[in-house]
PDB file of N, CA and C in Angstrom:
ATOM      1  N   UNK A   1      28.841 -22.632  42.449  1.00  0.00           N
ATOM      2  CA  UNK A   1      28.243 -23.317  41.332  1.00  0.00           C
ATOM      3  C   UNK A   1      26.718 -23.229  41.454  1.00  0.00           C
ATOM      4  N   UNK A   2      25.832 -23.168  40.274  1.00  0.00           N
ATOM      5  CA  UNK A   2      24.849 -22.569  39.849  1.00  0.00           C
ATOM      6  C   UNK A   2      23.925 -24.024  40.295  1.00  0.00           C
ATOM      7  N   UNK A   3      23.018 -24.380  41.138  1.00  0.00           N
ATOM      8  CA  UNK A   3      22.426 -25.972  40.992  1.00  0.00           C
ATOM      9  C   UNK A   3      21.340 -25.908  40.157  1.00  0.00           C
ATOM     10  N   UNK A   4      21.056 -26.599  39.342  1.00  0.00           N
ATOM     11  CA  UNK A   4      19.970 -27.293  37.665  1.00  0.00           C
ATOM     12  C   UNK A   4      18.782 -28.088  38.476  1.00  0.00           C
ATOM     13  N   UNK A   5      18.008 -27.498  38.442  1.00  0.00           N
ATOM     14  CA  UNK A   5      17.255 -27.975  38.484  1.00  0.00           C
ATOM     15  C   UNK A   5      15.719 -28.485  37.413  1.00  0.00           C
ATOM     16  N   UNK A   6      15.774 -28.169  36.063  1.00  0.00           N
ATOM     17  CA  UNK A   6      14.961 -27.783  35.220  1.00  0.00           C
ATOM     18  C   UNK A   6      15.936 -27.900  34.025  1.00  0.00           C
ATOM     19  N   UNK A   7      15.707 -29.128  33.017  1.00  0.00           N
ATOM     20  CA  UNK A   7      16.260 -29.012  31.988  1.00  0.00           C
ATOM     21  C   UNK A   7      15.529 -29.032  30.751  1.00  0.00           C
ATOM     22  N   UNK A   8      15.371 -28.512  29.780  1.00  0.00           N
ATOM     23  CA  UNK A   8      14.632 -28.536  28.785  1.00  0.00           C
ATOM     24  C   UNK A   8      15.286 -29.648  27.651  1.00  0.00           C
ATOM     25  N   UNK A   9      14.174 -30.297  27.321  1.00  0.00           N
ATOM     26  CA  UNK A   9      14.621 -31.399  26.295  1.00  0.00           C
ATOM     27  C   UNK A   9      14.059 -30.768  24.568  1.00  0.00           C
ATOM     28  N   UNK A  10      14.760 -31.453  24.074  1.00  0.00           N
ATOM     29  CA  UNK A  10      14.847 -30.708  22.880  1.00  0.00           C
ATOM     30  C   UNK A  10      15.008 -32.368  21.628  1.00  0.00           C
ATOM     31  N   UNK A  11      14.521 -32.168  20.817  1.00  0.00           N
ATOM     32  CA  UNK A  11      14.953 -32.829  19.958  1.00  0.00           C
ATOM     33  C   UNK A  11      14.721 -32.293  18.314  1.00  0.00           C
ATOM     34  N   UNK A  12      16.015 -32.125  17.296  1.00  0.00           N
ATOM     35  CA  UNK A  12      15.703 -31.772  16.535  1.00  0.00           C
ATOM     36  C   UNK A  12      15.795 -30.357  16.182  1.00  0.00           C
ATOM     37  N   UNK A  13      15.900 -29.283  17.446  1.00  0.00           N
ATOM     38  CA  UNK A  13      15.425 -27.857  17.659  1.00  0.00           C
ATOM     39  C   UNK A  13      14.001 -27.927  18.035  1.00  0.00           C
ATOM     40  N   UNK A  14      13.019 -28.887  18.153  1.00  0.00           N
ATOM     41  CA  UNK A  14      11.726 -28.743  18.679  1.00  0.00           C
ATOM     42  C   UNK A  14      11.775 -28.791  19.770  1.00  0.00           C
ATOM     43  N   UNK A  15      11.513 -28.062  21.092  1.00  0.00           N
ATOM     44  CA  UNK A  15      11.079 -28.365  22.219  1.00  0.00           C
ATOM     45  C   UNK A  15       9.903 -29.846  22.560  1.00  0.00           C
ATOM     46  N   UNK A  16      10.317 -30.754  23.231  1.00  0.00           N
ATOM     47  CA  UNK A  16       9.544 -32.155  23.690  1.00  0.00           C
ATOM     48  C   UNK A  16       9.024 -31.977  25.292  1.00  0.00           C
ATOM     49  N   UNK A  17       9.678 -30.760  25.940  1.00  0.00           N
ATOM     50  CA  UNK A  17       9.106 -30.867  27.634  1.00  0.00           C
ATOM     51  C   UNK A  17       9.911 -30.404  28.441  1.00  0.00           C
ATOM     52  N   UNK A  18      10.053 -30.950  29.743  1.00  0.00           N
ATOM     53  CA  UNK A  18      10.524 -30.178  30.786  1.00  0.00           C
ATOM     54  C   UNK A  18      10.881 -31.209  31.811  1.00  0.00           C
ATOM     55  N   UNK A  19      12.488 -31.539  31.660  1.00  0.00           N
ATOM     56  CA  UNK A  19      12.821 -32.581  33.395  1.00  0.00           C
ATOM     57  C   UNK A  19      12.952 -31.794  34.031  1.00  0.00           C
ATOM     58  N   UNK A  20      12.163 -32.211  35.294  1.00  0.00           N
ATOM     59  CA  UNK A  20      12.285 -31.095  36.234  1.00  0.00           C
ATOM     60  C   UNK A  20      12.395 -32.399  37.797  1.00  0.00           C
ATOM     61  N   UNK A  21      13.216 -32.082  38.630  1.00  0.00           N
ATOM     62  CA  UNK A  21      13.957 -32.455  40.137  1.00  0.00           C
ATOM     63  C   UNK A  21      13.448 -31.505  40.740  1.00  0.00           C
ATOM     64  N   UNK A  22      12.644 -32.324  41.940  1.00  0.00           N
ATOM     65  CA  UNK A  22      12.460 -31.912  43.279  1.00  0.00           C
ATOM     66  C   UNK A  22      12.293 -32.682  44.304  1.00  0.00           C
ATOM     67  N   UNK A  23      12.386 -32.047  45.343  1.00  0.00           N
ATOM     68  CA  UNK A  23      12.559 -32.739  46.822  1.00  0.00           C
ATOM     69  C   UNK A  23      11.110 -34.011  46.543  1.00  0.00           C
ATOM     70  N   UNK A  24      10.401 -34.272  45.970  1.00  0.00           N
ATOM     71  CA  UNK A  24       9.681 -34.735  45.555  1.00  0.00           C
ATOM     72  C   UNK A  24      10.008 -36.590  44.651  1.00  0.00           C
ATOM     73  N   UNK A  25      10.744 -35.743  43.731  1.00  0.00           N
ATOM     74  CA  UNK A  25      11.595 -36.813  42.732  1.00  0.00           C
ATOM     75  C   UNK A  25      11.462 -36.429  41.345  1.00  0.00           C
ATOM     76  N   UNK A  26      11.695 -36.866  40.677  1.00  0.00           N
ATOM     77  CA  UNK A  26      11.988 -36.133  38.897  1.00  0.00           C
ATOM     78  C   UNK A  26      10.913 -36.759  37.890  1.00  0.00           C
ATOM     79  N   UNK A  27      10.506 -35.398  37.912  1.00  0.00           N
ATOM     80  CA  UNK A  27       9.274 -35.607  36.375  1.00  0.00           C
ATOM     81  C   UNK A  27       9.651 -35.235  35.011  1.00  0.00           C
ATOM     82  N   UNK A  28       8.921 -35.462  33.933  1.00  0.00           N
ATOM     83  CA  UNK A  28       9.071 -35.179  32.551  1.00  0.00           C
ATOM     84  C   UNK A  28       7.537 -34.561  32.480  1.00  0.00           C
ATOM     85  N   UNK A  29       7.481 -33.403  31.674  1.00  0.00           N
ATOM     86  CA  UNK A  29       6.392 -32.931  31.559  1.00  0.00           C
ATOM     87  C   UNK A  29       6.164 -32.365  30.067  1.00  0.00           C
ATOM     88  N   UNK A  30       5.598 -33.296  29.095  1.00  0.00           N
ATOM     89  CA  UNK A  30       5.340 -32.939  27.637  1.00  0.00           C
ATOM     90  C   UNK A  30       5.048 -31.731  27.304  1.00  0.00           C
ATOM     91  N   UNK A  31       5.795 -30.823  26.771  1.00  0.00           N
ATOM     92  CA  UNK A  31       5.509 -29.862  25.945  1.00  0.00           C
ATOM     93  C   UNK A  31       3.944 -29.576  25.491  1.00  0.00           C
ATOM     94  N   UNK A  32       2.789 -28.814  25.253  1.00  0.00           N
ATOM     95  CA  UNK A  32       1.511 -28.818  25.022  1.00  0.00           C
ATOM     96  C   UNK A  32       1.736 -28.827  23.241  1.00  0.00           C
ATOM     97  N   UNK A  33       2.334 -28.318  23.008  1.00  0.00           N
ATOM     98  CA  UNK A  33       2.731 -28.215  21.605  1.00  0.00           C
ATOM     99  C   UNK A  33       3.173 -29.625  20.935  1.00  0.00           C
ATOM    100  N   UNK A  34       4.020 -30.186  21.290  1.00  0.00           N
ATOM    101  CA  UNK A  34       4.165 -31.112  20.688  1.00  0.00           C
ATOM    102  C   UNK A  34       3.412 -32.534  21.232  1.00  0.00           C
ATOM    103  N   UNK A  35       2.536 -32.516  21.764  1.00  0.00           N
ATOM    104  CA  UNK A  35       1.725 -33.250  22.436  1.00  0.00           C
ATOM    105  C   UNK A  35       0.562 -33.286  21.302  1.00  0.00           C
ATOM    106  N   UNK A  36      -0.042 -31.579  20.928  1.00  0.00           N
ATOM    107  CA  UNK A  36      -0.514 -31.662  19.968  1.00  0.00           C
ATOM    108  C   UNK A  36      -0.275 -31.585  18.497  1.00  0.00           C
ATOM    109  N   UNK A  37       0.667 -31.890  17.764  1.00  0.00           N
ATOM    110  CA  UNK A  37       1.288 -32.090  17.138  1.00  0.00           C
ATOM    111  C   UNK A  37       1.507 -33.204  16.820  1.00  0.00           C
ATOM    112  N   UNK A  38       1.373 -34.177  17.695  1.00  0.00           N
ATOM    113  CA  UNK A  38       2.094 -35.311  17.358  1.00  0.00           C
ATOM    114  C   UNK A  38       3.586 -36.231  16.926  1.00  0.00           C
ATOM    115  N   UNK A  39       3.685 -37.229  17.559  1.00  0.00           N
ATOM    116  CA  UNK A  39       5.669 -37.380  17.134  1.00  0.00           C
ATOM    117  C   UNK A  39       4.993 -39.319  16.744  1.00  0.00           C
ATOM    118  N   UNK A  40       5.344 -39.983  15.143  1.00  0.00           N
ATOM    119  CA  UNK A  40       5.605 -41.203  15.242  1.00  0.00           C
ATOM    120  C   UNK A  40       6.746 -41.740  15.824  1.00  0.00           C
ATOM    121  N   UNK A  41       6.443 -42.600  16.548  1.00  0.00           N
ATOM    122  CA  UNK A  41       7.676 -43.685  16.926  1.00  0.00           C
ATOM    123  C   UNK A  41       8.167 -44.295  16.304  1.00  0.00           C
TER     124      UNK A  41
END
């Protein structure tokens, strides 16, 4: 079995970022694009 480390989040079909796991611990890392772009809450 293949281990995941890197999942791409998506909402909509827009790319939002990058969870990414490591020996470290797990980040989210905003997309540059939709960062500039903007999303209302």
């Amino acid at each position: 079995m293949k281990r995941i480390n890197t999942v791409e989040v998506l909402l909509a079909g827009n790319r939002v970022g990058e969870l990414v796991a490591s020996r470290q611990g797990t980040y989210f890392a905003y997309d540059p694009q939709w960062v500039a772009e903007g999303f209302n809450l």
